[in-house]
N, C-alpha and C. Protein backbone atom coordinates (compact mmCIF):
# COMPACT_ATOMS: atom_id res chain seq x y z
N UNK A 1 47.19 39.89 27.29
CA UNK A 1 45.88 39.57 26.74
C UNK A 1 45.30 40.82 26.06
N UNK A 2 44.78 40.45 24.88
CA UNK A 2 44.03 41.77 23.71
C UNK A 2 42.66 41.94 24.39
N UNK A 3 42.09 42.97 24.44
CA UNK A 3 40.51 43.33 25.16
C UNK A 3 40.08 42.97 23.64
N UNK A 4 38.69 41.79 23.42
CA UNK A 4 37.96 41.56 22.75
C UNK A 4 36.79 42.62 22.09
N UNK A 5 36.68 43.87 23.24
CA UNK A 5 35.73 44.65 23.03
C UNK A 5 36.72 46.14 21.70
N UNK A 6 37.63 46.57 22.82
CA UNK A 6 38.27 47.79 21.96
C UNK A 6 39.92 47.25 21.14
N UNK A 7 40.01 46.07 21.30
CA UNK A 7 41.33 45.76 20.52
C UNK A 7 42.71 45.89 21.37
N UNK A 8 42.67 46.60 22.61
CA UNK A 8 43.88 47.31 22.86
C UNK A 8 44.57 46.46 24.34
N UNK A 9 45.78 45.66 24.35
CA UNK A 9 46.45 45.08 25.52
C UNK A 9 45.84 46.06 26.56
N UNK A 10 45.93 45.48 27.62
CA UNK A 10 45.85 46.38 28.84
C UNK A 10 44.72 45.62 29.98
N UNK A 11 44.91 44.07 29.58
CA UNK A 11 43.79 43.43 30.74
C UNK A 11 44.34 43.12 32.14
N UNK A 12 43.63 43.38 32.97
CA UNK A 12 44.48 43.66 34.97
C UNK A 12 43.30 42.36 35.10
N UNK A 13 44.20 41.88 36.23
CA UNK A 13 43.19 40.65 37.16
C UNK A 13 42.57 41.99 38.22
N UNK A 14 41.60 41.64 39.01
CA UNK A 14 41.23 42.10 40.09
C UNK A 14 39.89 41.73 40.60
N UNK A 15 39.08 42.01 41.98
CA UNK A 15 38.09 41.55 42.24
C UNK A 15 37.27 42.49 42.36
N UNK A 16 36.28 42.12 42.30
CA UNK A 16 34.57 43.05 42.62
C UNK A 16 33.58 41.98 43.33
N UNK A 17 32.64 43.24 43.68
CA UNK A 17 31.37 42.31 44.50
C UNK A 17 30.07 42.43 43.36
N UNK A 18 29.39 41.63 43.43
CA UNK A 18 28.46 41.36 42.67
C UNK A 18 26.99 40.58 43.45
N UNK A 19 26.04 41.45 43.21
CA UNK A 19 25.10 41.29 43.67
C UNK A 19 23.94 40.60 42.84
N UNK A 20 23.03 39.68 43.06
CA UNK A 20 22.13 38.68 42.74
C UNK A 20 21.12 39.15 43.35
N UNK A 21 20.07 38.90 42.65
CA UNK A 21 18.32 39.13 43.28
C UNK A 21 17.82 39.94 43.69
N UNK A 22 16.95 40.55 44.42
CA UNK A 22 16.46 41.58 45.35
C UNK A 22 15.76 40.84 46.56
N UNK A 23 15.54 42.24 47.51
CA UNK A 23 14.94 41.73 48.92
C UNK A 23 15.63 40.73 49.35
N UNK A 24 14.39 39.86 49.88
CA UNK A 24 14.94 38.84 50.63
C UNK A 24 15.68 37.83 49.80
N UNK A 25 15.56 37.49 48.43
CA UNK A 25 16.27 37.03 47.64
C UNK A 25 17.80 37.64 47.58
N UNK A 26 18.24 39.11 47.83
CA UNK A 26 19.31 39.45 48.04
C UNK A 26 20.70 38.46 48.03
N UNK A 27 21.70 38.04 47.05
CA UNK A 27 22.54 37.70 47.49
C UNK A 27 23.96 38.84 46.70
N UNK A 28 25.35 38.75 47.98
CA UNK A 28 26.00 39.60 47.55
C UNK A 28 26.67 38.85 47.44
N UNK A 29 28.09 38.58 46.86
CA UNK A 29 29.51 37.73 46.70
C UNK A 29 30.20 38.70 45.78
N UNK A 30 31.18 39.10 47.22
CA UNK A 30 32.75 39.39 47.53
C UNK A 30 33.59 38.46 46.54
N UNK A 31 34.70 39.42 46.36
CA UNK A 31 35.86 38.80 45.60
C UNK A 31 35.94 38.02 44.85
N UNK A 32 35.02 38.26 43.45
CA UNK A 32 35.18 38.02 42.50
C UNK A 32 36.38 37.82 41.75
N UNK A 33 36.58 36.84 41.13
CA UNK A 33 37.95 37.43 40.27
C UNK A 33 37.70 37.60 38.83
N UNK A 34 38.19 38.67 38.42
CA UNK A 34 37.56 39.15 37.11
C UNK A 34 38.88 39.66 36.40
N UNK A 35 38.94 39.42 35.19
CA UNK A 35 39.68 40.57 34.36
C UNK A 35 39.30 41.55 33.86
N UNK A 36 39.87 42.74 33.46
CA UNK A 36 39.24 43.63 33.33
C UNK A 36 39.97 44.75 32.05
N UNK A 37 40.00 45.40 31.14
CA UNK A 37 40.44 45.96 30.66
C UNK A 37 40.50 47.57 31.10
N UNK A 38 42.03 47.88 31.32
CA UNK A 38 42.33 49.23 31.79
C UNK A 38 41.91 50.39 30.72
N UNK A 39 41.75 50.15 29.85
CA UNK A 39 41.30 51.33 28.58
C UNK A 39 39.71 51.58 28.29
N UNK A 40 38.89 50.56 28.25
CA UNK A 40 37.71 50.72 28.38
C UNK A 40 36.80 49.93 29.02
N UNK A 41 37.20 49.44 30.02
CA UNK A 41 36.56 48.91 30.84
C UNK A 41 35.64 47.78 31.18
N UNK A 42 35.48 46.92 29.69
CA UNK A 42 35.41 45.57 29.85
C UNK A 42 35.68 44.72 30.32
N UNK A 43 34.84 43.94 31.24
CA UNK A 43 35.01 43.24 32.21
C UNK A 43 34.68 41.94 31.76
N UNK A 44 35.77 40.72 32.06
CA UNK A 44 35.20 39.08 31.35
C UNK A 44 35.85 38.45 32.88
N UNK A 45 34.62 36.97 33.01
CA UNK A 45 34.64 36.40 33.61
C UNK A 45 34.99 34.91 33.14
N UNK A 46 36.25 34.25 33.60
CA UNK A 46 36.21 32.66 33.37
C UNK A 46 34.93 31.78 33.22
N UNK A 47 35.38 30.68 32.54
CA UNK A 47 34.01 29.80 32.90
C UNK A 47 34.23 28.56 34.29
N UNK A 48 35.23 29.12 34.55
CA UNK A 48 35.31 28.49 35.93
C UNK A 48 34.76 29.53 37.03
N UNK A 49 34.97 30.56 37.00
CA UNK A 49 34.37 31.70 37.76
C UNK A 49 32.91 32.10 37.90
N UNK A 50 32.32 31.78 36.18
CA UNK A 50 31.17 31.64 36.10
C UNK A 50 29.76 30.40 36.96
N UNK A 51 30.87 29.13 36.85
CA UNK A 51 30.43 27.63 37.53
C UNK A 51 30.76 28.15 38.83
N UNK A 52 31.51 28.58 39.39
CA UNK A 52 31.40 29.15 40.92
C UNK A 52 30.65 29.88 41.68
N UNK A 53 30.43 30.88 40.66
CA UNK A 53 29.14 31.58 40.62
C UNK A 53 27.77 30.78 41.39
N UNK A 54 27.80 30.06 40.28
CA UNK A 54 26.41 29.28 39.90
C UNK A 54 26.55 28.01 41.02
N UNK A 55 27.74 27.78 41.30
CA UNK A 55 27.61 26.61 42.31
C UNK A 55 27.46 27.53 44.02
N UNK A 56 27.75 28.86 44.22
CA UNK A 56 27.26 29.51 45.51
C UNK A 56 26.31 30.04 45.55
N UNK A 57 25.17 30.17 44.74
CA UNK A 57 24.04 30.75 43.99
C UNK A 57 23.23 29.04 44.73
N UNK A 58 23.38 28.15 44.50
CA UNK A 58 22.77 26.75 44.06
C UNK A 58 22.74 26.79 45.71
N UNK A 59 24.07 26.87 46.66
CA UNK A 59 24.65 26.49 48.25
C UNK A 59 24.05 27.72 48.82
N UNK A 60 23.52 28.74 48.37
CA UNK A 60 23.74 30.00 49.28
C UNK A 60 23.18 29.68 51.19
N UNK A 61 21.93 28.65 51.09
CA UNK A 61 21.73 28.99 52.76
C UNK A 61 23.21 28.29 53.26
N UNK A 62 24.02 27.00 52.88
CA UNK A 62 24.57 26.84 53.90
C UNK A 62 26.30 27.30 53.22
N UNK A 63 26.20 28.45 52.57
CA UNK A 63 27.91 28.77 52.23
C UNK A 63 27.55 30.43 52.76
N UNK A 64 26.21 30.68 52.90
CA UNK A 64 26.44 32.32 53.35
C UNK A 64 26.26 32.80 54.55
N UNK A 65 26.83 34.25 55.02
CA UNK A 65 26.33 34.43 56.48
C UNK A 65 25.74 35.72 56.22
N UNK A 66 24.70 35.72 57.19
CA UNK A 66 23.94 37.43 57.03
C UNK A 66 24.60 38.24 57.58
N UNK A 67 24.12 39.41 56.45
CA UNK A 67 24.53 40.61 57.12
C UNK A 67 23.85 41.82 57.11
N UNK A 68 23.30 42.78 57.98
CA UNK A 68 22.78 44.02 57.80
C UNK A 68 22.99 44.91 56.47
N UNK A 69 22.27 45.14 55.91
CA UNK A 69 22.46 46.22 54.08
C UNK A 69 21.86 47.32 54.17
N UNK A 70 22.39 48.46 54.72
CA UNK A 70 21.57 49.80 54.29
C UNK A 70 20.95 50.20 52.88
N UNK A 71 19.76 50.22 52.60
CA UNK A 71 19.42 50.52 51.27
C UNK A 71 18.71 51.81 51.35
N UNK A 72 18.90 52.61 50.70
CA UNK A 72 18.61 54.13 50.42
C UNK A 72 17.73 54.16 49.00
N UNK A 73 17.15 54.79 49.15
CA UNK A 73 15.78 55.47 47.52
C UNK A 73 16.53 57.08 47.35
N UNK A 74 16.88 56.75 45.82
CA UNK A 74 17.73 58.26 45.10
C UNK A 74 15.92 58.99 45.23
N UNK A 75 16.35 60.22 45.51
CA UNK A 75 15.20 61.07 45.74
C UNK A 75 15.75 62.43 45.15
């Protein structure tokens, strides 16, 4: 696959976490699957990945479990 952004082969599957909202709105979701380009770092998401998104976003009280989040202020 060609990276759309810099022209150059070099797209890797892999996952990331991605975070939604703040405070108590807070949501995080693990293992994303994303492609990603090894040269400059453009990152594209399916539109099935995207609807998944949006369909655990829609479920979050009964698809998520809490968890403790240390949050720190850069000082």
């Amino acid at each position: 696959m060609v990276c759309e952004l810099c022209g150059k082969r070099g797209i890797k599957s892999r996952e990331v976490t991605r975070s939604y909202g703040t405070g108590a709105n807070l949501l995080v979701i693990e293992n994303i699957p994303v492609k990603s380009c090894s040269r400059c770092g453009e990152v594209y998401l399916t539109a099935e990945t995207l609807h998944e998104i949006e369909r655990i976003k829609m479920h979050r009280k009964s698809l998520s479990t809490k968890k403790a989040v240390s949050v720190m202020v850069y000082a």
